[in-house]
Protein backbone atom coordinates (compact mmCIF):
# COMPACT_ATOMS: atom_id res chain seq x y z
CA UNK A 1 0.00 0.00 0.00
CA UNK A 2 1.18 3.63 -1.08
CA UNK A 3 2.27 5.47 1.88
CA UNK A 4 0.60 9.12 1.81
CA UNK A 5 0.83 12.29 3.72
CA UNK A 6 -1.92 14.29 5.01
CA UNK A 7 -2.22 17.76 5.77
CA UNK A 8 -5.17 19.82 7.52
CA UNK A 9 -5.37 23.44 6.05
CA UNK A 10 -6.26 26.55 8.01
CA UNK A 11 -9.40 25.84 6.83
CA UNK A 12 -9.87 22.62 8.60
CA UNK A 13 -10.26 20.75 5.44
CA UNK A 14 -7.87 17.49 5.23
CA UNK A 15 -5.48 17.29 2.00
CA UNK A 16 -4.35 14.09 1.15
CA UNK A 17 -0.93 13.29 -1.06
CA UNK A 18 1.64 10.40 -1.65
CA UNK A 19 4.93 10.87 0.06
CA UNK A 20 7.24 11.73 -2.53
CA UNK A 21 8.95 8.40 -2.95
CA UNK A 22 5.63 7.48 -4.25
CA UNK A 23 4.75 10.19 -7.17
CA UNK A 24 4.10 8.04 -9.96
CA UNK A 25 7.26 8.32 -11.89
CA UNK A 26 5.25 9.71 -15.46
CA UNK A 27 4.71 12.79 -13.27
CA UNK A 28 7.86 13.23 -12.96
CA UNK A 29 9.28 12.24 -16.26
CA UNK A 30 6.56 15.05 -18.29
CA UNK A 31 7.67 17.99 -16.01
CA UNK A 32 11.81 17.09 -16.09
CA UNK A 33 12.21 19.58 -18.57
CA UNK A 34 9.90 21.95 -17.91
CA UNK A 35 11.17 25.19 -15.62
CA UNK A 36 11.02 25.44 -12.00
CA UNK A 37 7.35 27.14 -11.62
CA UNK A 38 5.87 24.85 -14.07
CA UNK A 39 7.09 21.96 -12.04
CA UNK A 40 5.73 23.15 -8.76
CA UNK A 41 2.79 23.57 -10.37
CA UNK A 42 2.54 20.44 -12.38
CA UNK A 43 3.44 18.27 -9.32
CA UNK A 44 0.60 19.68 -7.65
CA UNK A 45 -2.04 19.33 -10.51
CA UNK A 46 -0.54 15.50 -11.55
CA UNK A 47 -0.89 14.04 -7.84
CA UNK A 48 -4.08 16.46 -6.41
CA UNK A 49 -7.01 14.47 -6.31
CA UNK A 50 -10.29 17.15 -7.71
CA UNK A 51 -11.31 18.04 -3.98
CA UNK A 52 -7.87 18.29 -2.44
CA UNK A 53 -6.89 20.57 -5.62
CA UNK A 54 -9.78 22.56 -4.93
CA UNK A 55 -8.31 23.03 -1.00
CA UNK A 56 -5.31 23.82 -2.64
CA UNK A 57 -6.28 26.34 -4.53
CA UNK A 58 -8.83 27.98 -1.73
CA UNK A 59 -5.07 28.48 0.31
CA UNK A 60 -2.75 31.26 0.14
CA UNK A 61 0.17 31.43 -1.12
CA UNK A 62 1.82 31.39 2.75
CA UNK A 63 -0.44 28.50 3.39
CA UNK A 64 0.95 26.68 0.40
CA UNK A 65 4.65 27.41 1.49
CA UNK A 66 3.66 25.73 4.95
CA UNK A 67 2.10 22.59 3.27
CA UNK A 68 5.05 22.31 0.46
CA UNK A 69 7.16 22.54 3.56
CA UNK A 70 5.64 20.26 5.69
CA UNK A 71 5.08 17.84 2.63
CA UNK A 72 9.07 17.79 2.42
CA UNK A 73 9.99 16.88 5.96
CA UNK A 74 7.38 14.26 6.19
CA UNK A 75 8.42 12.72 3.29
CA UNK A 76 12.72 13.22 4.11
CA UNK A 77 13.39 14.85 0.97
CA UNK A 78 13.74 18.45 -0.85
CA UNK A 79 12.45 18.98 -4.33
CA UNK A 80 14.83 18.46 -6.65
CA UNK A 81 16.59 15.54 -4.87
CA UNK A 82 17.08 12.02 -6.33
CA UNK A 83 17.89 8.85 -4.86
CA UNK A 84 21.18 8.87 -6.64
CA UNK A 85 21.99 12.67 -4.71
């Protein structure tokens, strides 16, 4: 079973992701060579189920910062960084 990290907005409402080890690798192969905004962005859209997108985007951009942030350190990694790092 997919391990998966959740997160309760400001808003109370529950967002639920996959750890990062556990992004399904064509996520990350269609953004590789797109720029660093488009990737953020991308990430978010590819592994956001409807109703957790739709928390997402009721956040600020603060609130986002905290959840990317938290999202991280749960899963013991930084964007950008590979097994092989």
């Amino acid at each position: 079973m997919m391990e998966k990290f959740s997160y309760t907005a400001k808003s109370g409402k529950k967002i639920t992701l996959p750890r990062f080890d556990n992004i399904p690798f064509g996520v990350i192969r269609t953004l590789r060579k797109e720029g660093e905004t488009e990737q953020f962005f991308g990430l978010i859209e590819g592994v956001c189920s409807a109703k957790d997108l739709a928390v997402v985007d009721a956040m600020t951009q603060a609130e986002v910062r905290e959840l990317m942030t938290a999202w991280q350190k749960e899963s013991s990694t930084d964007l950008g960084e590979s097994s092989a790092s």
